[in-house]
N, C-alpha and C. Protein backbone atom coordinates (compact mmCIF):
# COMPACT_ATOMS: atom_id res chain seq x y z
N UNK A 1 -14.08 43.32 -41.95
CA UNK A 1 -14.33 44.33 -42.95
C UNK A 1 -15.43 43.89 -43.92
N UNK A 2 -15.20 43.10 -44.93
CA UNK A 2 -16.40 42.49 -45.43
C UNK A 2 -17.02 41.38 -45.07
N UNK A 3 -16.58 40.78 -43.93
CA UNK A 3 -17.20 39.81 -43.09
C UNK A 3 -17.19 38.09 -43.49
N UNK A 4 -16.61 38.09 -44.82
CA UNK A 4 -16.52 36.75 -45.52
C UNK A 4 -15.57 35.86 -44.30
N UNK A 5 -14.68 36.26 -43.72
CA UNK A 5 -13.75 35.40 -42.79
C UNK A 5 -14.87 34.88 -41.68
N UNK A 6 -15.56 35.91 -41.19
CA UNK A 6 -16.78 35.73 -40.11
C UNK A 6 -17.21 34.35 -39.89
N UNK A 7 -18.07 35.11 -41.46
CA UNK A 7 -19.06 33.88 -42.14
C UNK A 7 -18.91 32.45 -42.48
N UNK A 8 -17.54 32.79 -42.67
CA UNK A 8 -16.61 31.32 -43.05
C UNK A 8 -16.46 30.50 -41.72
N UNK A 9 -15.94 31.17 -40.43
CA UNK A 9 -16.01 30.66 -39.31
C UNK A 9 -17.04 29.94 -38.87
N UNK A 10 -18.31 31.22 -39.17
CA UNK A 10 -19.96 30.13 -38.13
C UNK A 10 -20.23 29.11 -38.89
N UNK A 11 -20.04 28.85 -40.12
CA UNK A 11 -19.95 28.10 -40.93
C UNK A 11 -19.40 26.75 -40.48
N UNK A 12 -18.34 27.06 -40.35
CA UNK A 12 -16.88 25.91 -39.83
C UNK A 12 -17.89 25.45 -38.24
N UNK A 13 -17.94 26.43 -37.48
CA UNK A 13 -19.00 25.82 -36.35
C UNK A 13 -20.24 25.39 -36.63
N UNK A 14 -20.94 25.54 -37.31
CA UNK A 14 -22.36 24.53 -37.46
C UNK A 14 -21.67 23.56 -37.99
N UNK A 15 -20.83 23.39 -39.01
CA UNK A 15 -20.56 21.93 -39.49
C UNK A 15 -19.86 21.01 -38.58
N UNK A 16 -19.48 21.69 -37.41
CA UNK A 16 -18.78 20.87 -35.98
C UNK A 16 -19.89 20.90 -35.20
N UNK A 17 -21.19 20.81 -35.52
CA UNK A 17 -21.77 20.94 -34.35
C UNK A 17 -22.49 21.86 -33.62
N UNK A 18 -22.37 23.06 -33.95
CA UNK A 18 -22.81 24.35 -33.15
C UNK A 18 -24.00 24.22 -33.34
N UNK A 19 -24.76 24.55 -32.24
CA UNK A 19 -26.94 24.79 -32.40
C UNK A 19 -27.00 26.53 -33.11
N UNK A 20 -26.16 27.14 -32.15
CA UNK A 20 -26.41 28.72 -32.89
C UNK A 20 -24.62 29.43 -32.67
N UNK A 21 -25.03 30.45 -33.42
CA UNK A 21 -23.58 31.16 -33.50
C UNK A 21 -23.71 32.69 -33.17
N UNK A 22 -23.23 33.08 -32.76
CA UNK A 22 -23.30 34.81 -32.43
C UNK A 22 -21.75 35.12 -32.26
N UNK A 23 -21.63 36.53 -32.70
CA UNK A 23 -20.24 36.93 -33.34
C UNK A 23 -20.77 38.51 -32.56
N UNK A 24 -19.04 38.54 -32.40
CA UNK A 24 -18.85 40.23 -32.18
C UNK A 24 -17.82 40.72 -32.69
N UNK A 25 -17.59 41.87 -32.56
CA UNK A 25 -16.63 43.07 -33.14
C UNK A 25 -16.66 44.63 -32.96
N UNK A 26 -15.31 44.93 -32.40
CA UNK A 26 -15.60 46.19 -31.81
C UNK A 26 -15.80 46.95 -32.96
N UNK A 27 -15.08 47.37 -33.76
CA UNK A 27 -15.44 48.29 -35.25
C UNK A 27 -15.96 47.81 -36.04
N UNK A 28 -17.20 47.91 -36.47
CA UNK A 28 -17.79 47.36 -37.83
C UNK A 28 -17.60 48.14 -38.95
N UNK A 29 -16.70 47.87 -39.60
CA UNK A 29 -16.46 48.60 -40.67
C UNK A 29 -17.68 47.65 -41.57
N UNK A 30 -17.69 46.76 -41.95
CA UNK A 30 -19.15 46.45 -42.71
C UNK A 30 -18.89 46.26 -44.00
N UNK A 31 -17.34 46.88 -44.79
CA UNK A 31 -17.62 47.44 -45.99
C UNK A 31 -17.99 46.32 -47.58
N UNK A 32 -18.41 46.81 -48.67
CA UNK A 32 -18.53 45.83 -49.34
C UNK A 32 -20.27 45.73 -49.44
N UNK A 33 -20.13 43.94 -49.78
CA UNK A 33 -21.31 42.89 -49.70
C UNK A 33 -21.31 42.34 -47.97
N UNK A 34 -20.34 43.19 -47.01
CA UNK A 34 -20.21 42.49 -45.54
C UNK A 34 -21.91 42.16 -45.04
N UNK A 35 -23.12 43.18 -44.79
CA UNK A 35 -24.32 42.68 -44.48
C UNK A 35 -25.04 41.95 -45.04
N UNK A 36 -25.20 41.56 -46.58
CA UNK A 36 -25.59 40.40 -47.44
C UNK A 36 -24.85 38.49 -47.11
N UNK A 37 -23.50 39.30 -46.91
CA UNK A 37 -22.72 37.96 -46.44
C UNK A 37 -22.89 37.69 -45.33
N UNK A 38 -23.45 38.18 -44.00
CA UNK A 38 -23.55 38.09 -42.83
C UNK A 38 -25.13 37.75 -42.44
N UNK A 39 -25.93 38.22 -42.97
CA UNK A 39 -27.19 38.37 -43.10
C UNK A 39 -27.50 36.60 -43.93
N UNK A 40 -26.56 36.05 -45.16
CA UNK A 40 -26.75 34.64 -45.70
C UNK A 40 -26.19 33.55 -44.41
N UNK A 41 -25.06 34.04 -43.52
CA UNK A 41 -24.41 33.48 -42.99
C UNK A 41 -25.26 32.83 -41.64
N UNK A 42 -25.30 31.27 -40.81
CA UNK A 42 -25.38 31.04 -40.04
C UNK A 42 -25.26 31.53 -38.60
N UNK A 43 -25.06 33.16 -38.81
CA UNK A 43 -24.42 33.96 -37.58
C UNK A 43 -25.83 34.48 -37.03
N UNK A 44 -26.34 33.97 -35.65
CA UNK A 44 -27.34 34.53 -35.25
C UNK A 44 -27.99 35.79 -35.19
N UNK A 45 -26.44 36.66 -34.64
CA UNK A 45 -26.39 37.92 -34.04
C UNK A 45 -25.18 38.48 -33.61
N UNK A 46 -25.32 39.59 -34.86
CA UNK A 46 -23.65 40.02 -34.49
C UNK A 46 -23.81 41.26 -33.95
N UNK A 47 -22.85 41.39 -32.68
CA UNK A 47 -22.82 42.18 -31.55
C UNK A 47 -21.98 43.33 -32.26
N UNK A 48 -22.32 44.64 -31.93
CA UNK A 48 -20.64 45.40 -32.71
C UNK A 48 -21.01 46.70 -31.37
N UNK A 49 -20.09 48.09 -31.50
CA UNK A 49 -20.12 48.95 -30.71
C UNK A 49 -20.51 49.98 -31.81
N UNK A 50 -20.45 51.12 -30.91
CA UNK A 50 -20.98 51.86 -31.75
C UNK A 50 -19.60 53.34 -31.88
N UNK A 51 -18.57 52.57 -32.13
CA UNK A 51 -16.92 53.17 -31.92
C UNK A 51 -16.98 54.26 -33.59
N UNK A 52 -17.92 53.56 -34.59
CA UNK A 52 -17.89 54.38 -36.19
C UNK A 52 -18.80 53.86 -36.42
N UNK A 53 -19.49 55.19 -37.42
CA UNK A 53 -21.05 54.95 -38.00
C UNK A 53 -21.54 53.57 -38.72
N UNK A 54 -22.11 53.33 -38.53
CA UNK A 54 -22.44 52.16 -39.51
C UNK A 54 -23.10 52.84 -40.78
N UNK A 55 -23.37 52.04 -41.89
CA UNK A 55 -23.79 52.38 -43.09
C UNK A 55 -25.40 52.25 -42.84
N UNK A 56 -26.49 52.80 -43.92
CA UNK A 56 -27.71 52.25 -43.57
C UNK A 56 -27.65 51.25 -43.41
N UNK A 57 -27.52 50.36 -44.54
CA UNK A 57 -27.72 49.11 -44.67
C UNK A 57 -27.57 48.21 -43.38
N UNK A 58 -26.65 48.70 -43.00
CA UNK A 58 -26.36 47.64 -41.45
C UNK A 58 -27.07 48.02 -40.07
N UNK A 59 -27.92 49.52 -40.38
CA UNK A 59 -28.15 50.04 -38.93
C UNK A 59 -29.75 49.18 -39.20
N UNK A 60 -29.99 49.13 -40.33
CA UNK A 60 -31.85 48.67 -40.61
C UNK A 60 -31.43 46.99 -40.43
N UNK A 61 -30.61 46.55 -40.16
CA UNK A 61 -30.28 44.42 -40.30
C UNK A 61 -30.52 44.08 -38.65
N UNK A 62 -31.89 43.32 -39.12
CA UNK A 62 -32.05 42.91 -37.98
C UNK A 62 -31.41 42.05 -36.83
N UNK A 63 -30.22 41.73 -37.71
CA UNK A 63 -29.33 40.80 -37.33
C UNK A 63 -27.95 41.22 -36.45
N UNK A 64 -28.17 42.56 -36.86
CA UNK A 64 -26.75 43.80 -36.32
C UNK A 64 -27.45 44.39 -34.86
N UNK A 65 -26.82 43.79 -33.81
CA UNK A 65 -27.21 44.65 -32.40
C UNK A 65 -26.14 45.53 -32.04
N UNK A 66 -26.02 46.62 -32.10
CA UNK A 66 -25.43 48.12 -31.59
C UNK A 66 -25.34 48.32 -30.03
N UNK A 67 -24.01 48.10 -29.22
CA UNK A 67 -24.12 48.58 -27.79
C UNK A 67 -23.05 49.64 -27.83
N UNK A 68 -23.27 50.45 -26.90
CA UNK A 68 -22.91 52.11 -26.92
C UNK A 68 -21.94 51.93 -26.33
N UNK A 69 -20.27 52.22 -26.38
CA UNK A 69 -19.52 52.28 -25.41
C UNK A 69 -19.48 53.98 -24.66
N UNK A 70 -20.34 54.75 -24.63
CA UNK A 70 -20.15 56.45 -24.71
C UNK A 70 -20.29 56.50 -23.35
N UNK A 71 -20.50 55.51 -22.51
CA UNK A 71 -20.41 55.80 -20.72
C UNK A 71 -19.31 55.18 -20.84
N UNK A 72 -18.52 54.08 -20.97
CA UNK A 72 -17.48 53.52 -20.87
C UNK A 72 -16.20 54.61 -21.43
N UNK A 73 -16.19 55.36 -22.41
CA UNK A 73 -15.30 56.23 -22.84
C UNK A 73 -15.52 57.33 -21.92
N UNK A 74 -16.64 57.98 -22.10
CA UNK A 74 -16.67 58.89 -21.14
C UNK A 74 -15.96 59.19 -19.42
N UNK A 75 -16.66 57.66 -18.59
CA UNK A 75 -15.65 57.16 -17.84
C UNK A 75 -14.32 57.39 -18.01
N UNK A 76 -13.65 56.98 -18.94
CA UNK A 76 -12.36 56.93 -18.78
C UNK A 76 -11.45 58.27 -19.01
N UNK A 77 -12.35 58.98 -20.13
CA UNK A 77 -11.83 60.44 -19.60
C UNK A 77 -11.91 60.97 -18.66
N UNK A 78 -13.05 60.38 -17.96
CA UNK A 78 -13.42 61.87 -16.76
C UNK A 78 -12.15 61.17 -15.48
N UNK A 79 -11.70 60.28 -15.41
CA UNK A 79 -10.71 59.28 -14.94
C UNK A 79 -9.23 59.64 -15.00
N UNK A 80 -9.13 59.97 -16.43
CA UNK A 80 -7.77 60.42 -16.97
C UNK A 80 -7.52 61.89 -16.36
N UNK A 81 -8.42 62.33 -16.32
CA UNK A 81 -8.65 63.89 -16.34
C UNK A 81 -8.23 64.24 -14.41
N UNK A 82 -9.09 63.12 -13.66
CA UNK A 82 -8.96 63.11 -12.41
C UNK A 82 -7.94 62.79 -11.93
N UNK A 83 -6.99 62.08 -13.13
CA UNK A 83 -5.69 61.54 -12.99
C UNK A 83 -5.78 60.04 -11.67
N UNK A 84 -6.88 59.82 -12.22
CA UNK A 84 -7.32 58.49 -11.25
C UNK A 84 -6.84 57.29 -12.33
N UNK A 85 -7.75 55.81 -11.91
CA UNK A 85 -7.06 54.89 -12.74
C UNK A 85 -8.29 54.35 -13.25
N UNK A 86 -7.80 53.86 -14.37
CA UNK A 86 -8.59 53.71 -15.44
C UNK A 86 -8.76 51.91 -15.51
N UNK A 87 -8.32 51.05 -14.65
CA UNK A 87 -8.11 49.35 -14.58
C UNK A 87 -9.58 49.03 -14.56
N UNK A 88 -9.79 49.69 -13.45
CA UNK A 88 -11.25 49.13 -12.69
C UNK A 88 -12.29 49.09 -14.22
N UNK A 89 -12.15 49.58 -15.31
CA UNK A 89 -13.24 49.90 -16.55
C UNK A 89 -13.37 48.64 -16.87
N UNK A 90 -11.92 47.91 -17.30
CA UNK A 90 -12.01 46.86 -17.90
C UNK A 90 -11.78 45.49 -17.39
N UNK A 91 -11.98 45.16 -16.06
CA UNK A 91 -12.25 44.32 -15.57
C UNK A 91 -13.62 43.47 -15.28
């Protein structure tokens, strides 16, 4: 949510050692100081979906990469709908 736990983590890994850190998360809620704290933080590149809007602030951070799950959902309705199975998505 505001990302301080994140930050605290890549943190905890560079001081063990880590060369780089990259973080993900399916909902970016963001809220707060979360892109200032993430953006100061040792976190290379944080991965998120695109499940709820992001705020400006986080869609302009060069540091925030956005992947679409809207074929993956889509899939799984058109699946549900076919009354087929839905395993094969998430494997």
């Amino acid at each position: 949510d505001t990302g301080g736990t994140l930050a605290r983590a890549a943190n905890a890994l560079m001081e063990k050692g880590a060369k780089k850190v990259y973080a993900c998360c399916t909902h970016p809620v963001l809220s707060g100081r979360a892109v200032e704290v993430l953006t100061s933080s040792p976190i290379e590149e944080l991965i998120v979906t695109d499940t709820i809007p992001l705020r400006e602030e986080a869609r302009n951070c060069n540091r925030i990469k956005v992947l679409s799950v809207a074929r993956l959902l889509a899939t799984a309705i058109q699946n549900i709908h076919r009354d087929e199975s839905v395993s094969s998505l998430f494997v």
